[in-house]
C-alpha atoms as a PDB file:
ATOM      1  CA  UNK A   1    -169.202 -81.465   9.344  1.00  0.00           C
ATOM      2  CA  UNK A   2    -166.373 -80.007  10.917  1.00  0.00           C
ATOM      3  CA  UNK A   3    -163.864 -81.188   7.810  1.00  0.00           C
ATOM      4  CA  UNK A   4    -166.338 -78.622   5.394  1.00  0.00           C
ATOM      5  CA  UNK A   5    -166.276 -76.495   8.037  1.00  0.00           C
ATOM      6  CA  UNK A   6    -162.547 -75.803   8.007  1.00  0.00           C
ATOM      7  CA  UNK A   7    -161.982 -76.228   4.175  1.00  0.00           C
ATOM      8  CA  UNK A   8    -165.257 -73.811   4.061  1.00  0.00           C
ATOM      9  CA  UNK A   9    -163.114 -71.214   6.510  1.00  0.00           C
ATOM     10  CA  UNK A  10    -159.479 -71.425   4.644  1.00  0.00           C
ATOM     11  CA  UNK A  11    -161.751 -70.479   0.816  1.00  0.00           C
ATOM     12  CA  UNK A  12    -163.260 -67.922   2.563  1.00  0.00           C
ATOM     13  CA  UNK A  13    -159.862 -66.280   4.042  1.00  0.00           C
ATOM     14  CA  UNK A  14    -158.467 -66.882   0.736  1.00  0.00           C
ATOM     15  CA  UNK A  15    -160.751 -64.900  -0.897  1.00  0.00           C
ATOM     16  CA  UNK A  16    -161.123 -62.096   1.492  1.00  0.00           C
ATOM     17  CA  UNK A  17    -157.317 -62.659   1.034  1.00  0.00           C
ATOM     18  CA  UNK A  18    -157.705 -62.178  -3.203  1.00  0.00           C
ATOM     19  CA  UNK A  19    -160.075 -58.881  -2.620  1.00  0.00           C
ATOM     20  CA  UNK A  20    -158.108 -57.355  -0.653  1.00  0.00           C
ATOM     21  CA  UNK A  21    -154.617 -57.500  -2.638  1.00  0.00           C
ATOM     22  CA  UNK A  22    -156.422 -56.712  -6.120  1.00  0.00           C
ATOM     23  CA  UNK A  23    -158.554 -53.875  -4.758  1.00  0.00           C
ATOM     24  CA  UNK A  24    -157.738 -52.689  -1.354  1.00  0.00           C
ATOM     25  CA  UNK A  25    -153.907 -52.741  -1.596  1.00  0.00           C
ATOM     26  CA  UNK A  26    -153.352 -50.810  -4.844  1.00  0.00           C
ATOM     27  CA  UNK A  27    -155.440 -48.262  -3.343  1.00  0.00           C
ATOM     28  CA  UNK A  28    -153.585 -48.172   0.009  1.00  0.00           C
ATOM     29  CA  UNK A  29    -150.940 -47.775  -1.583  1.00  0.00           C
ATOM     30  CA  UNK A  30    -151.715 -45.118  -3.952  1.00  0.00           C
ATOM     31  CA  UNK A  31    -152.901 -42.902  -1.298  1.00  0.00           C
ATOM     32  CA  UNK A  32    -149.840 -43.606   0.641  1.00  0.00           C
ATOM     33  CA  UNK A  33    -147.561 -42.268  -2.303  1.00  0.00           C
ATOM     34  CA  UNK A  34    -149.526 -39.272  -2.709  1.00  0.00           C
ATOM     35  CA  UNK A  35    -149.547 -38.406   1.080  1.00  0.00           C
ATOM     36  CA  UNK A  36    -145.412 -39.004   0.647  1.00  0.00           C
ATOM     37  CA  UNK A  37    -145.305 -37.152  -2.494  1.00  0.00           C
ATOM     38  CA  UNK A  38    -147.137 -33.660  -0.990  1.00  0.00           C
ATOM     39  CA  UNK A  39    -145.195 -33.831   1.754  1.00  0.00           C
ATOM     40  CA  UNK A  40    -141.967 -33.632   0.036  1.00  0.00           C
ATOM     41  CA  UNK A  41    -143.374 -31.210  -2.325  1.00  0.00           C
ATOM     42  CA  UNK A  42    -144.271 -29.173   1.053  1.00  0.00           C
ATOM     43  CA  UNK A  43    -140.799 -29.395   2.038  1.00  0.00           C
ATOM     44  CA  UNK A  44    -138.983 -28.762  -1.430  1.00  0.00           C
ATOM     45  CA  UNK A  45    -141.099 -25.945  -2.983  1.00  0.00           C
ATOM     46  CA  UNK A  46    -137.965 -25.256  -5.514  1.00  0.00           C
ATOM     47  CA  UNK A  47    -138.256 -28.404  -6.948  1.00  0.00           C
ATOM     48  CA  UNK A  48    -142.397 -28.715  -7.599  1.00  0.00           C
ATOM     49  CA  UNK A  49    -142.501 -25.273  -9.195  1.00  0.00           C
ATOM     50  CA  UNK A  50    -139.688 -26.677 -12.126  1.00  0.00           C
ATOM     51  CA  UNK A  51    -142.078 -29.728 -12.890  1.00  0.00           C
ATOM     52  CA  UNK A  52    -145.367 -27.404 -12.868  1.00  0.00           C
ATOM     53  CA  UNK A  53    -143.753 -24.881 -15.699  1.00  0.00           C
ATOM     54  CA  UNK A  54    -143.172 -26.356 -19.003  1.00  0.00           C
ATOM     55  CA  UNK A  55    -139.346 -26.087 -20.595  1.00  0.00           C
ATOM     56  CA  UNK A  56    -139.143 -23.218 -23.227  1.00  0.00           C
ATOM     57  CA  UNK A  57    -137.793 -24.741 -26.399  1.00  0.00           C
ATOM     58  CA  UNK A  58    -137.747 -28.297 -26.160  1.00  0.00           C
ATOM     59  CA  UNK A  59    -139.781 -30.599 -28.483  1.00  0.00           C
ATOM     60  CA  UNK A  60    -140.688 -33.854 -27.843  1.00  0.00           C
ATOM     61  CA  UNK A  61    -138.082 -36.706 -29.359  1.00  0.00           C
ATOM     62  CA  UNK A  62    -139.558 -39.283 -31.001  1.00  0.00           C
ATOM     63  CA  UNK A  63    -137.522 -42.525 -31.768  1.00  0.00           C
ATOM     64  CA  UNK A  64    -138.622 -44.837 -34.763  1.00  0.00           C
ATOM     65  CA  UNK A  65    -136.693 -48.403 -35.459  1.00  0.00           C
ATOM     66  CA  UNK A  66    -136.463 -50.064 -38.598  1.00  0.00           C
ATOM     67  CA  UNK A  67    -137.256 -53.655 -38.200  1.00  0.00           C
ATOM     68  CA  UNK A  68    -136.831 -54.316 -41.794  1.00  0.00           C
ATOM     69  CA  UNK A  69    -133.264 -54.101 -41.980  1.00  0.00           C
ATOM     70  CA  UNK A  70    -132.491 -57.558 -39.574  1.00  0.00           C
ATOM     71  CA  UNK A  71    -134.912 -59.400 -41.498  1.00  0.00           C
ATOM     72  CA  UNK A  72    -132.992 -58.576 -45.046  1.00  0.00           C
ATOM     73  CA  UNK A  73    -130.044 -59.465 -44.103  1.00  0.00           C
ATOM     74  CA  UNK A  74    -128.243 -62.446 -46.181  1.00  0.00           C
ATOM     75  CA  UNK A  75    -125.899 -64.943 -44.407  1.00  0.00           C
ATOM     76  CA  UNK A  76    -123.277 -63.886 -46.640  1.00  0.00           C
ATOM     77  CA  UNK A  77    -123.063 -60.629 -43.933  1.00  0.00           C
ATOM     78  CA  UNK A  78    -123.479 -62.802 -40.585  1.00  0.00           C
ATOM     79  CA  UNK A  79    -120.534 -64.890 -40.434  1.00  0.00           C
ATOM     80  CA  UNK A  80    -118.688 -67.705 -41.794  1.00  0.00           C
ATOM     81  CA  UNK A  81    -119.477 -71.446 -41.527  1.00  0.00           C
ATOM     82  CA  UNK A  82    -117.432 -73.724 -40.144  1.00  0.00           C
ATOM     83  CA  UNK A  83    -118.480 -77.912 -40.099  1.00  0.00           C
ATOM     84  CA  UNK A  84    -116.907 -79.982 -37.760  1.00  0.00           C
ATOM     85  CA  UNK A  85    -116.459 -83.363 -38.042  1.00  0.00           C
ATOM     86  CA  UNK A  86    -116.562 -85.785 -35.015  1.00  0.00           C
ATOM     87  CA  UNK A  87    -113.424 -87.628 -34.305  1.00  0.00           C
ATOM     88  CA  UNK A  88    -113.409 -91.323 -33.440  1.00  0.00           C
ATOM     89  CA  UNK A  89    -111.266 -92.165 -30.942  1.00  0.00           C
ATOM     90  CA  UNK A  90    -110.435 -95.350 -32.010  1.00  0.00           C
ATOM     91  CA  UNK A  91    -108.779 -93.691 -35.545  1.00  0.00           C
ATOM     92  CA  UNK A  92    -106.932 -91.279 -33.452  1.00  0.00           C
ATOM     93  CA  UNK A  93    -105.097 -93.796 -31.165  1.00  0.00           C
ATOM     94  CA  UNK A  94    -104.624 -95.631 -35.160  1.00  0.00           C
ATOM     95  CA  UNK A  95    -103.270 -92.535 -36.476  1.00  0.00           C
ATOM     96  CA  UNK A  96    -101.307 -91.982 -33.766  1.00  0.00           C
ATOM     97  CA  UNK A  97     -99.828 -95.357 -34.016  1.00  0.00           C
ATOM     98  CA  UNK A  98     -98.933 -94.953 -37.669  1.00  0.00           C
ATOM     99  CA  UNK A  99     -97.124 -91.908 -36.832  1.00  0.00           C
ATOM    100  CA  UNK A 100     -95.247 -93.716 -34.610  1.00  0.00           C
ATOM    101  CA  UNK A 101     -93.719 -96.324 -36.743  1.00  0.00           C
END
């Protein structure tokens, strides 16, 4: 009985654990920014009144990407191939040799 007990206890704390970092800790934390946040704003006036008042003349930018250049490119444009053979060692210490003599 006491074995359930305990493995009964540690599910349980893990849980409580689980509830309370998916729902209680966001929220702490959210509330704890936005305390921080007015209280800066309290002490910086000059700097909440720029974000409050929209710029005059500027647009939003908007940044598109063509994807279908990379895929249309040949191989002829991405490099050059080079193959490279494997050399025994056995035919270099032969070549070698030959050299030699």
């Amino acid at each position: 009985m006491s074995l359930i007990r305990i493995i009964a206890t540690f599910i349980l704390i893990y849980l409580i654990f689980r509830l309370f970092t998916t729902l209680v800790l966001p929220w702490l934390i959210r509330w704890y920014l936005n305390r921080f946040k007015k209280k800066f704003y309290e002490r910086n006036p000059h700097l909440h009144q720029e974000e409050e008042q929209p710029r005059k003349g500027r647009s939003k930018v908007k940044i598109t990407y063509k994807r279908s250049d990379q895929r249309n490119r040949s191989l002829d444009d991405v490099g050059e191939y080079v193959d490279f053979e494997d050399i025994d060692e056995e035919k270099k210490q032969k070549e070698s040799n030959k050299e030699k003599h």
